[in-house]
PDB file of N, CA and C in Angstrom:
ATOM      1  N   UNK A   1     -25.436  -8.744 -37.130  1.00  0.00           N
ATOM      2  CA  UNK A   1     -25.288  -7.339 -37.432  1.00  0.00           C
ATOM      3  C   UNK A   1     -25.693  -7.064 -38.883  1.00  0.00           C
ATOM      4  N   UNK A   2     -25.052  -7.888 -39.771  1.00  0.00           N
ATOM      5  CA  UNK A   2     -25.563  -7.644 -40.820  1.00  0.00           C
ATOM      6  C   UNK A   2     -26.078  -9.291 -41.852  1.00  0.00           C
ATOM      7  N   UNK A   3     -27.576  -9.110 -41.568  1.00  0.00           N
ATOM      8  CA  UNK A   3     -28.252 -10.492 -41.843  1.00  0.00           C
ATOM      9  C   UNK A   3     -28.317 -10.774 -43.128  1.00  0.00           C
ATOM     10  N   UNK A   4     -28.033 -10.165 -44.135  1.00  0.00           N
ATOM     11  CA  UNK A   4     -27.569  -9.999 -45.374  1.00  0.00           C
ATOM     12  C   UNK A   4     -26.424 -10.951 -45.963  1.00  0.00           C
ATOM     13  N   UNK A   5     -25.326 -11.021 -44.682  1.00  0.00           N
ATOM     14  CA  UNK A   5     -23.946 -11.263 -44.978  1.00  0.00           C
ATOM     15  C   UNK A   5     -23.961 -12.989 -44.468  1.00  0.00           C
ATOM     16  N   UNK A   6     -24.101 -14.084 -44.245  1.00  0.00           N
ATOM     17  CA  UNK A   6     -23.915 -15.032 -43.724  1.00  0.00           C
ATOM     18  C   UNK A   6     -23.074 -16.415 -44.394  1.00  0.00           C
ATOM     19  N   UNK A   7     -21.791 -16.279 -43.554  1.00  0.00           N
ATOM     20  CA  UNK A   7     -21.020 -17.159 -44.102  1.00  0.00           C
ATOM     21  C   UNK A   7     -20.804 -18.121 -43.075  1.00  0.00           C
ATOM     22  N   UNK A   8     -19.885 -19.038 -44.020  1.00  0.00           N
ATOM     23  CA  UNK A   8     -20.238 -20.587 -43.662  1.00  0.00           C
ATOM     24  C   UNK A   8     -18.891 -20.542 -42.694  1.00  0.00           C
ATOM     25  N   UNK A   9     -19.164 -21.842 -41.924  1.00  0.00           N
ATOM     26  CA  UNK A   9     -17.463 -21.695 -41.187  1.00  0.00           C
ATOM     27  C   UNK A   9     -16.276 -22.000 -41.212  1.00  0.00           C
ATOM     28  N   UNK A  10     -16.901 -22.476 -43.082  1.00  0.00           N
ATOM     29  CA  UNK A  10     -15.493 -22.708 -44.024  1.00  0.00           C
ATOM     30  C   UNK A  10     -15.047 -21.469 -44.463  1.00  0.00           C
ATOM     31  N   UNK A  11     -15.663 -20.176 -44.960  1.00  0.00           N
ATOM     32  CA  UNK A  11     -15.511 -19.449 -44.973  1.00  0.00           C
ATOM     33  C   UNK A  11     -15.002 -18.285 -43.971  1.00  0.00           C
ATOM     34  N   UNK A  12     -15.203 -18.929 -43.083  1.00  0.00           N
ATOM     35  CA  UNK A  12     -14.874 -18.059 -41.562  1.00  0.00           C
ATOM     36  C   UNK A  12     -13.709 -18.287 -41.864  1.00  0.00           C
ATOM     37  N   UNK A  13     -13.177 -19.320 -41.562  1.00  0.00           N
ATOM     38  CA  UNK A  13     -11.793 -20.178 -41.672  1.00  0.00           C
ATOM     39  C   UNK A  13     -10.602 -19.646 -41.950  1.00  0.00           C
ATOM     40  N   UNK A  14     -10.933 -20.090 -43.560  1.00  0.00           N
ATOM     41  CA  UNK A  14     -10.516 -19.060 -44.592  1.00  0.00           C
ATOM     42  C   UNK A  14     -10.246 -18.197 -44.753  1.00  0.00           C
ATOM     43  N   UNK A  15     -10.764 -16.744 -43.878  1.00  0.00           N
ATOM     44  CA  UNK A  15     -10.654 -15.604 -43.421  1.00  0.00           C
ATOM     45  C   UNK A  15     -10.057 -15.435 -42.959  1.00  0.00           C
ATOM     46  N   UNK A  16      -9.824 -16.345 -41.731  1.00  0.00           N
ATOM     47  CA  UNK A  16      -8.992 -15.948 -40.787  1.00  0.00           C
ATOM     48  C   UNK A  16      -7.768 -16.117 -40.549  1.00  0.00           C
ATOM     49  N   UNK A  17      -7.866 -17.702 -41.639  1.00  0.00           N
ATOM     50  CA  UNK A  17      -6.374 -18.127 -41.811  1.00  0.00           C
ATOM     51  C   UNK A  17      -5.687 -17.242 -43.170  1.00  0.00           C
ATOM     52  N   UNK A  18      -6.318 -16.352 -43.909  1.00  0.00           N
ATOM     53  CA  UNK A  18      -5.723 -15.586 -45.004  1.00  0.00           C
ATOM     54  C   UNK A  18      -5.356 -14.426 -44.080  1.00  0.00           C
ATOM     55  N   UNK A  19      -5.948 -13.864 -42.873  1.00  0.00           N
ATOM     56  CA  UNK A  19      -5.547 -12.565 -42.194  1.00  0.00           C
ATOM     57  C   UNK A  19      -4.282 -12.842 -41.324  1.00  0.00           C
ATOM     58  N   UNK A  20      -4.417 -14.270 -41.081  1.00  0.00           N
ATOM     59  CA  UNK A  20      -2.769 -14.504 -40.444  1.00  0.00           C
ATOM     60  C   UNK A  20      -1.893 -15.041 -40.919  1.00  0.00           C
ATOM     61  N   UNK A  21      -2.199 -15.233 -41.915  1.00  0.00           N
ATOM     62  CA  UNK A  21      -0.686 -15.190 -42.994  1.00  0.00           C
ATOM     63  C   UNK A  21      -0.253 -13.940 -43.360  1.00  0.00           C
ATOM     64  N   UNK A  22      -1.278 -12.682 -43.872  1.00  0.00           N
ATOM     65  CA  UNK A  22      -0.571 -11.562 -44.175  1.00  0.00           C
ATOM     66  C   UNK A  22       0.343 -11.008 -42.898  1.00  0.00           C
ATOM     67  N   UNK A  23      -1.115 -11.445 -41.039  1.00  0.00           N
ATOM     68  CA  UNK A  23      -0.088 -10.962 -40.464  1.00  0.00           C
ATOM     69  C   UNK A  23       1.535 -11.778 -40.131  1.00  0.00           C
ATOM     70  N   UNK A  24       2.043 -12.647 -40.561  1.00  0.00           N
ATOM     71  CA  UNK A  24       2.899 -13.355 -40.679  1.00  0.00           C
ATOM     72  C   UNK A  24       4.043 -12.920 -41.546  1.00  0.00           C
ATOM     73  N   UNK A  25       3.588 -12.132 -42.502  1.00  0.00           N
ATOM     74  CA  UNK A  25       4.278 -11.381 -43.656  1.00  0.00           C
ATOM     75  C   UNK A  25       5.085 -10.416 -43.260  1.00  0.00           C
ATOM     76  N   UNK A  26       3.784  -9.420 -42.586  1.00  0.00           N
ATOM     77  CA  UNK A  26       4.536  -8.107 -42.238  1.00  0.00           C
ATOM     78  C   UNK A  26       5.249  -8.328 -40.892  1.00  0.00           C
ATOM     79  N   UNK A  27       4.925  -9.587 -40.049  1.00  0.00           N
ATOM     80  CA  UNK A  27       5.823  -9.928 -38.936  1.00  0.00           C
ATOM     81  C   UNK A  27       7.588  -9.680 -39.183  1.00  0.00           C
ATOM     82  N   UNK A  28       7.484 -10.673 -39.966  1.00  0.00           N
ATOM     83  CA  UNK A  28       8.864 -10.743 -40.090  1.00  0.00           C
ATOM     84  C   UNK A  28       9.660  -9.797 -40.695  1.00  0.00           C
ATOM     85  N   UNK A  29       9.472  -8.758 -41.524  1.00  0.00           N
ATOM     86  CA  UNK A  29       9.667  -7.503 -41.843  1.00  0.00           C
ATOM     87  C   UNK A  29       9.756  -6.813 -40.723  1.00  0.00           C
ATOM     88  N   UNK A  30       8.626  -6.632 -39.810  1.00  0.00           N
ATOM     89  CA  UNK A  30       8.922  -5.945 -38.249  1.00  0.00           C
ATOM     90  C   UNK A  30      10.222  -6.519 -37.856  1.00  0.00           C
ATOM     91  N   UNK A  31       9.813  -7.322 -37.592  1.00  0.00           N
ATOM     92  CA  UNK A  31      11.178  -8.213 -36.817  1.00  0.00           C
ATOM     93  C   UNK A  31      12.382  -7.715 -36.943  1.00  0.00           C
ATOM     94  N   UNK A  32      12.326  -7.624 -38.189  1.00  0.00           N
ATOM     95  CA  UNK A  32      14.177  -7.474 -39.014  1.00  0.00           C
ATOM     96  C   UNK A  32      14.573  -6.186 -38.743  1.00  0.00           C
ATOM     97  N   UNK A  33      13.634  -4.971 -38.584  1.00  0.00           N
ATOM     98  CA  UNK A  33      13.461  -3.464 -38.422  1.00  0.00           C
ATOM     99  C   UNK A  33      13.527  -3.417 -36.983  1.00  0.00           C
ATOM    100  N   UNK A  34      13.110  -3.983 -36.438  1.00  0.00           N
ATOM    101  CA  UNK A  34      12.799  -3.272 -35.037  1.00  0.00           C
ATOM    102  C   UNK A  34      13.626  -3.562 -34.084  1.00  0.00           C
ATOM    103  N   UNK A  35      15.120  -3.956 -33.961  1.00  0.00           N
ATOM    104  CA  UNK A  35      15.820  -3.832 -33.296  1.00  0.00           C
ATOM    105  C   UNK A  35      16.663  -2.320 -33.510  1.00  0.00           C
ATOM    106  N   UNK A  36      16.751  -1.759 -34.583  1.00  0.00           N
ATOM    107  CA  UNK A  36      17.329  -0.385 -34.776  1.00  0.00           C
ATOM    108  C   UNK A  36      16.343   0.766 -34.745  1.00  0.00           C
ATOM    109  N   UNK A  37      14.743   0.122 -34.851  1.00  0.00           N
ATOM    110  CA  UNK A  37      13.753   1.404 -34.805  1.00  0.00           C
ATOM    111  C   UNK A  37      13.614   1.654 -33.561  1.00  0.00           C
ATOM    112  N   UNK A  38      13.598   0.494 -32.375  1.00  0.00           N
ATOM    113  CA  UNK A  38      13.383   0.874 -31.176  1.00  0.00           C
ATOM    114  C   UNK A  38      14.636   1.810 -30.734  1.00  0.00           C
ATOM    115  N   UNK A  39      15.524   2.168 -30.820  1.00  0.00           N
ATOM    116  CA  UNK A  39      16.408   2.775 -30.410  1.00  0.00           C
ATOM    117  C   UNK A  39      15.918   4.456 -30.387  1.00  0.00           C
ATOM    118  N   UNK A  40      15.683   4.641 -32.215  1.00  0.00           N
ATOM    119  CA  UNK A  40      15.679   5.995 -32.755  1.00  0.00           C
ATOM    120  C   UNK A  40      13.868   6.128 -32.471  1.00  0.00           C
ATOM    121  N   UNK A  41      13.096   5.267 -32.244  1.00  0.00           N
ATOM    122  CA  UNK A  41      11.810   5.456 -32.700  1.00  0.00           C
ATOM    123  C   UNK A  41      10.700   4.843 -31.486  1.00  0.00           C
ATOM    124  N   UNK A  42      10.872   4.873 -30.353  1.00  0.00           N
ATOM    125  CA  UNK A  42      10.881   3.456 -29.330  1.00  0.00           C
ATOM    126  C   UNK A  42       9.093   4.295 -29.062  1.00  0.00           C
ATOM    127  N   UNK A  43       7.931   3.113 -29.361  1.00  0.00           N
ATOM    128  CA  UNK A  43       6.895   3.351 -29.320  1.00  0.00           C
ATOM    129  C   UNK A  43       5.884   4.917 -30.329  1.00  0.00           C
ATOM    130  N   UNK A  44       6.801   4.327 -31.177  1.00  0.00           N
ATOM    131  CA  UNK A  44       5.925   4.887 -32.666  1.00  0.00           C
ATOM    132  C   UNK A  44       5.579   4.355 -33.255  1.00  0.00           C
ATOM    133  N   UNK A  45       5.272   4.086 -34.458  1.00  0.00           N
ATOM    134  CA  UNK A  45       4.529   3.332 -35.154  1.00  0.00           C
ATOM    135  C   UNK A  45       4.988   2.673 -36.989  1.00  0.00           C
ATOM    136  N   UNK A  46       5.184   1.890 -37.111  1.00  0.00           N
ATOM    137  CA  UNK A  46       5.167   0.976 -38.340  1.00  0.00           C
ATOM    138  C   UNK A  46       4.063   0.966 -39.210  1.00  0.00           C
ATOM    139  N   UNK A  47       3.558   1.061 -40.201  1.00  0.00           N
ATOM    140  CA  UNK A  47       2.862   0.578 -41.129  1.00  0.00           C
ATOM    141  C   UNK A  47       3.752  -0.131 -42.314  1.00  0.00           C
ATOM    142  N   UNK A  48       2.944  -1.502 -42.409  1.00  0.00           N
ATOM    143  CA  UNK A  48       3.849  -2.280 -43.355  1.00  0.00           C
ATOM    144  C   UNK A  48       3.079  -2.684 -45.129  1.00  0.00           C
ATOM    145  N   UNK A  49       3.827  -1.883 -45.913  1.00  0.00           N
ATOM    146  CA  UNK A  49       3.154  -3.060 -46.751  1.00  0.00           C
ATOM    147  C   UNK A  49       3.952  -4.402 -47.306  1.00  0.00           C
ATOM    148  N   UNK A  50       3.722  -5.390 -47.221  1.00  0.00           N
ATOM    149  CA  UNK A  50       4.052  -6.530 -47.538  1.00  0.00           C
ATOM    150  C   UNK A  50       5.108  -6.855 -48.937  1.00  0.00           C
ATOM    151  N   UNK A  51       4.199  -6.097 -49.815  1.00  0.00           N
ATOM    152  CA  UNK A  51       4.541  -6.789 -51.034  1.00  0.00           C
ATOM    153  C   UNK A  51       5.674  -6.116 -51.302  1.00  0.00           C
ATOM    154  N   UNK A  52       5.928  -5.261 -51.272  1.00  0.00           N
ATOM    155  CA  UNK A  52       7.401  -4.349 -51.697  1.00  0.00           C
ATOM    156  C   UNK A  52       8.254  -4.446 -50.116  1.00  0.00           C
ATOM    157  N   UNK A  53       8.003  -4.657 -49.220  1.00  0.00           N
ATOM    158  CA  UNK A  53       8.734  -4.641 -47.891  1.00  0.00           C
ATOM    159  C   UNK A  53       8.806  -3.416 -47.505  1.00  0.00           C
ATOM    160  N   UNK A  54       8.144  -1.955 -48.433  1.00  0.00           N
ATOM    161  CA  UNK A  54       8.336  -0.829 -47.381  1.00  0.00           C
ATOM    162  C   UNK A  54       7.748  -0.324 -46.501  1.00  0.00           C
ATOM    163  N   UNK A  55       8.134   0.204 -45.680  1.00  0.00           N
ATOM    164  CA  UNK A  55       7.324   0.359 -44.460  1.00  0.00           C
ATOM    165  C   UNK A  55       7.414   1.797 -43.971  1.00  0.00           C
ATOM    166  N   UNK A  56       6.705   2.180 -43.096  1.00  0.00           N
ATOM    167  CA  UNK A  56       6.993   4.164 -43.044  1.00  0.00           C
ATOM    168  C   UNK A  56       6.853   4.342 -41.531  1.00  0.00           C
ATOM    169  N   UNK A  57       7.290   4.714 -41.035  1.00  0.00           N
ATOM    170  CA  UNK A  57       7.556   5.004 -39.165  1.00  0.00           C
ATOM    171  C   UNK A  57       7.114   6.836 -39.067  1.00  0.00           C
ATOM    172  N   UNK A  58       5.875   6.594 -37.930  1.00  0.00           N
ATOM    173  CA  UNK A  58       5.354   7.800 -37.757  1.00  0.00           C
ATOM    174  C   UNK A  58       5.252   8.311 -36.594  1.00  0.00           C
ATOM    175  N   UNK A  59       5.004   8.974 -35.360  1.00  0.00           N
ATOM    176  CA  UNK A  59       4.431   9.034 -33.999  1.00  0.00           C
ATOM    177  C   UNK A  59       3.206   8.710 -34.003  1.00  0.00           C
ATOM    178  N   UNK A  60       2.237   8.994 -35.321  1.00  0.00           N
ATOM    179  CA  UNK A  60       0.742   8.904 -35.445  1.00  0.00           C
ATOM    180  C   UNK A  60       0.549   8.134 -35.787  1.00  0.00           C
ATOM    181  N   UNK A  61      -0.479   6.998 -35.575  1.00  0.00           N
ATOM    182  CA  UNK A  61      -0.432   5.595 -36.662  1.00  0.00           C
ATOM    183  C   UNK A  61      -1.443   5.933 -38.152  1.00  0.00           C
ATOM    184  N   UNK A  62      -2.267   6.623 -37.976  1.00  0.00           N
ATOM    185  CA  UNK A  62      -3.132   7.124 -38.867  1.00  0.00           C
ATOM    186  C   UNK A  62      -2.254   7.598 -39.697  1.00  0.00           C
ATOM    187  N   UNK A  63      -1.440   8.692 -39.490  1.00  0.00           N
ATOM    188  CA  UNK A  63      -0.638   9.092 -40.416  1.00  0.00           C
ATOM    189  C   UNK A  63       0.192   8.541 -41.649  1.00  0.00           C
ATOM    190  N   UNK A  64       1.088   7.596 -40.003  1.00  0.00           N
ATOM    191  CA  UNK A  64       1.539   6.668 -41.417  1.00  0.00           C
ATOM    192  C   UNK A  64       0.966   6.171 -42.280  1.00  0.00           C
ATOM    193  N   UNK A  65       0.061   5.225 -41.744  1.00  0.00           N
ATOM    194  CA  UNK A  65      -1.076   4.668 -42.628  1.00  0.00           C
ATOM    195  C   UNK A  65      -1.607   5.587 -43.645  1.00  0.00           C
ATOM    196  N   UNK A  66      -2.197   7.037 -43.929  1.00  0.00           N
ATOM    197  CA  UNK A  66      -2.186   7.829 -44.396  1.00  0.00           C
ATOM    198  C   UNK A  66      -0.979   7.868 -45.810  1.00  0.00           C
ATOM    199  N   UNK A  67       0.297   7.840 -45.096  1.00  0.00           N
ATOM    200  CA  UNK A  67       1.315   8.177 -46.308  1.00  0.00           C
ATOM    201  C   UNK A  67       1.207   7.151 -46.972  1.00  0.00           C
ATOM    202  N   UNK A  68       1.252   5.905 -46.596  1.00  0.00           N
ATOM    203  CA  UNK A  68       1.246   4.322 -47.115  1.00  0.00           C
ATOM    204  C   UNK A  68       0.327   4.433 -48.146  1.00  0.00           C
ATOM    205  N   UNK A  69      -0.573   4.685 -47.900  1.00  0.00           N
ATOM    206  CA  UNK A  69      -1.846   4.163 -48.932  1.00  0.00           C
ATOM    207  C   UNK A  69      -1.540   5.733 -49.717  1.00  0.00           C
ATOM    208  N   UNK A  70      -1.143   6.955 -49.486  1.00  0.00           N
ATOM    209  CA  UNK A  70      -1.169   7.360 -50.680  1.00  0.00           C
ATOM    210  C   UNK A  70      -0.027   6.782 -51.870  1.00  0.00           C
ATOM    211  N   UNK A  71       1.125   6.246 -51.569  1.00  0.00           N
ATOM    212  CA  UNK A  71       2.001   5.514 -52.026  1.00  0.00           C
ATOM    213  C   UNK A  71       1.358   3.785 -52.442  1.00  0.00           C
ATOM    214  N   UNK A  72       0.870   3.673 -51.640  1.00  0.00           N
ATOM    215  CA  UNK A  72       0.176   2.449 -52.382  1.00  0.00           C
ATOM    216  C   UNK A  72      -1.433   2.325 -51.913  1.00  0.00           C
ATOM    217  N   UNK A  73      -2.195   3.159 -52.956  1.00  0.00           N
ATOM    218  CA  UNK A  73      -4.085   3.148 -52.773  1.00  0.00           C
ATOM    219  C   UNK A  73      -4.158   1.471 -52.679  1.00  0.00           C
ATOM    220  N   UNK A  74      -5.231   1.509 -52.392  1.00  0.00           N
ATOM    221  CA  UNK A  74      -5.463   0.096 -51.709  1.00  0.00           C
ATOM    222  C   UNK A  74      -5.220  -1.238 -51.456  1.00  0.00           C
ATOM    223  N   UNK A  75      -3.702  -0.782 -51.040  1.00  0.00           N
ATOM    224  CA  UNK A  75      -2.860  -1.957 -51.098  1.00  0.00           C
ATOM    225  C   UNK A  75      -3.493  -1.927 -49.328  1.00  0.00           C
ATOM    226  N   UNK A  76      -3.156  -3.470 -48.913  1.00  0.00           N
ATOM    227  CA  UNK A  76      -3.289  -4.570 -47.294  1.00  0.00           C
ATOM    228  C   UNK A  76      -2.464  -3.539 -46.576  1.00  0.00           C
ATOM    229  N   UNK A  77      -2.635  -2.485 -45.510  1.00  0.00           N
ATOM    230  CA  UNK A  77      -1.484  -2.566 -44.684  1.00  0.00           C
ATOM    231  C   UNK A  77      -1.841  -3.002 -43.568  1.00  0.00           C
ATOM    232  N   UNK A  78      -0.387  -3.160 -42.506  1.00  0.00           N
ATOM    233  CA  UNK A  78      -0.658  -3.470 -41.456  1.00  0.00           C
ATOM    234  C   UNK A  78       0.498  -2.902 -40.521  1.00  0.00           C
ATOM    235  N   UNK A  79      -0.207  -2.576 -39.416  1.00  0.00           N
ATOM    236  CA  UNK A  79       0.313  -1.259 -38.328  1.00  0.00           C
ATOM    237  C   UNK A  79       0.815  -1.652 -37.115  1.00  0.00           C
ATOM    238  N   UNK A  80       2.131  -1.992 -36.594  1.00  0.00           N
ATOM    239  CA  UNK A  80       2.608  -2.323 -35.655  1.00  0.00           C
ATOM    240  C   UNK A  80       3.118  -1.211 -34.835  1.00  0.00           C
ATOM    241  N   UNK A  81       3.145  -1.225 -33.403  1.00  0.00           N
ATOM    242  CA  UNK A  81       3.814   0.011 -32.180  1.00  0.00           C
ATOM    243  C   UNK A  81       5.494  -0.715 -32.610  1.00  0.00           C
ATOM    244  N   UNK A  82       6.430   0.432 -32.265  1.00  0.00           N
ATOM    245  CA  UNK A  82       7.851   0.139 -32.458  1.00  0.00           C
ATOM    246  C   UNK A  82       7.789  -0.077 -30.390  1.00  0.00           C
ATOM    247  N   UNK A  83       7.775  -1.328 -29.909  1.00  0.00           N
ATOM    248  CA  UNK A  83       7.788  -1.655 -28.641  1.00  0.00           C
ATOM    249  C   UNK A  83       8.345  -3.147 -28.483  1.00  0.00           C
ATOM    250  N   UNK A  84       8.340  -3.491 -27.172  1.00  0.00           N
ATOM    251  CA  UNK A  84       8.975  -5.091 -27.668  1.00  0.00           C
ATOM    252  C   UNK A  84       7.739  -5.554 -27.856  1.00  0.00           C
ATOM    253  N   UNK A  85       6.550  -5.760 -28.261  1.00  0.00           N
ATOM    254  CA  UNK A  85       5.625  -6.651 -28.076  1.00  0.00           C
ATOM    255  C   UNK A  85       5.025  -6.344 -29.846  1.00  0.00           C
ATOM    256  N   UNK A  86       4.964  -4.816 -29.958  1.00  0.00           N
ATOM    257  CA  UNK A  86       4.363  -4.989 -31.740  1.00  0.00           C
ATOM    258  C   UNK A  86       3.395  -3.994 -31.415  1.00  0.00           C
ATOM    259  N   UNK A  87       2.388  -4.480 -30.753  1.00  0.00           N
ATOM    260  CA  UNK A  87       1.150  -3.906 -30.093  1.00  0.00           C
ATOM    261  C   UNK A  87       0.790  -2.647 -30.126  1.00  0.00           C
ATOM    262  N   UNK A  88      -0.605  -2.382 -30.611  1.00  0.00           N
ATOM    263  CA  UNK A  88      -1.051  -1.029 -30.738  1.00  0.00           C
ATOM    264  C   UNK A  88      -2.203  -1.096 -29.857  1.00  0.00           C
ATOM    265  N   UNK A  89      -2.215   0.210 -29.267  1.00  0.00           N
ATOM    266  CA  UNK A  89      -3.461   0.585 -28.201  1.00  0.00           C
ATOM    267  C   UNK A  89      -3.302  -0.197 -26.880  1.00  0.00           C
ATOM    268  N   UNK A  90      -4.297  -0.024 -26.552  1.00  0.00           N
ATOM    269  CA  UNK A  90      -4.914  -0.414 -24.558  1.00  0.00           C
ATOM    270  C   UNK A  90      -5.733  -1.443 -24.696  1.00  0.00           C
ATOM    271  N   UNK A  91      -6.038  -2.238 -23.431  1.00  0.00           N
ATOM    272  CA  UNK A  91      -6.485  -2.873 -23.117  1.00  0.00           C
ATOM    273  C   UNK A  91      -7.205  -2.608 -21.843  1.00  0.00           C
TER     274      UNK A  91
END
């Protein structure tokens, strides 16, 4: 797609194992939340940022995500459904 860009598959790696550690981060933050969000909040949405542990619950996921980053500009987030599984969207 873009022939410009070509990395190695140490670099792949690397990538992928740095994207699942963050998601590992904001896991467990879900975790700890989402036995009382599902109650009040059951299939809305989480956005997490990591580094401070706050997180913002929306119906919209954009939204949240939206408030997040104006509270923290380009900080990592990451967007979980308040469901038992985490999961956002269809399949």
């Amino acid at each position: 797609m873009f022939p410009e860009i070509q990395w190695t598959e140490e670099q792949k790696g690397q990538w992928k194992a740095e994207r699942e550690e963050f998601r590992k981060r904001c896991q467990v933050i879900f975790d700890r939340v989402k036995p009382s969000l599902m109650q009040t909040h059951y299939n809305w949405y989480i956005t997490i940022e990591p580094l401070s542990g706050e997180y913002f619950v929306n119906k919209d996921d954009m939204h949240g995500a939206q408030i997040a980053h104006e509270k923290y500009p380009g900080a990592k987030l990451y967007t979980f459904r308040i469901n038992e599984t985490g999961v956002c969207g269809t399949i």
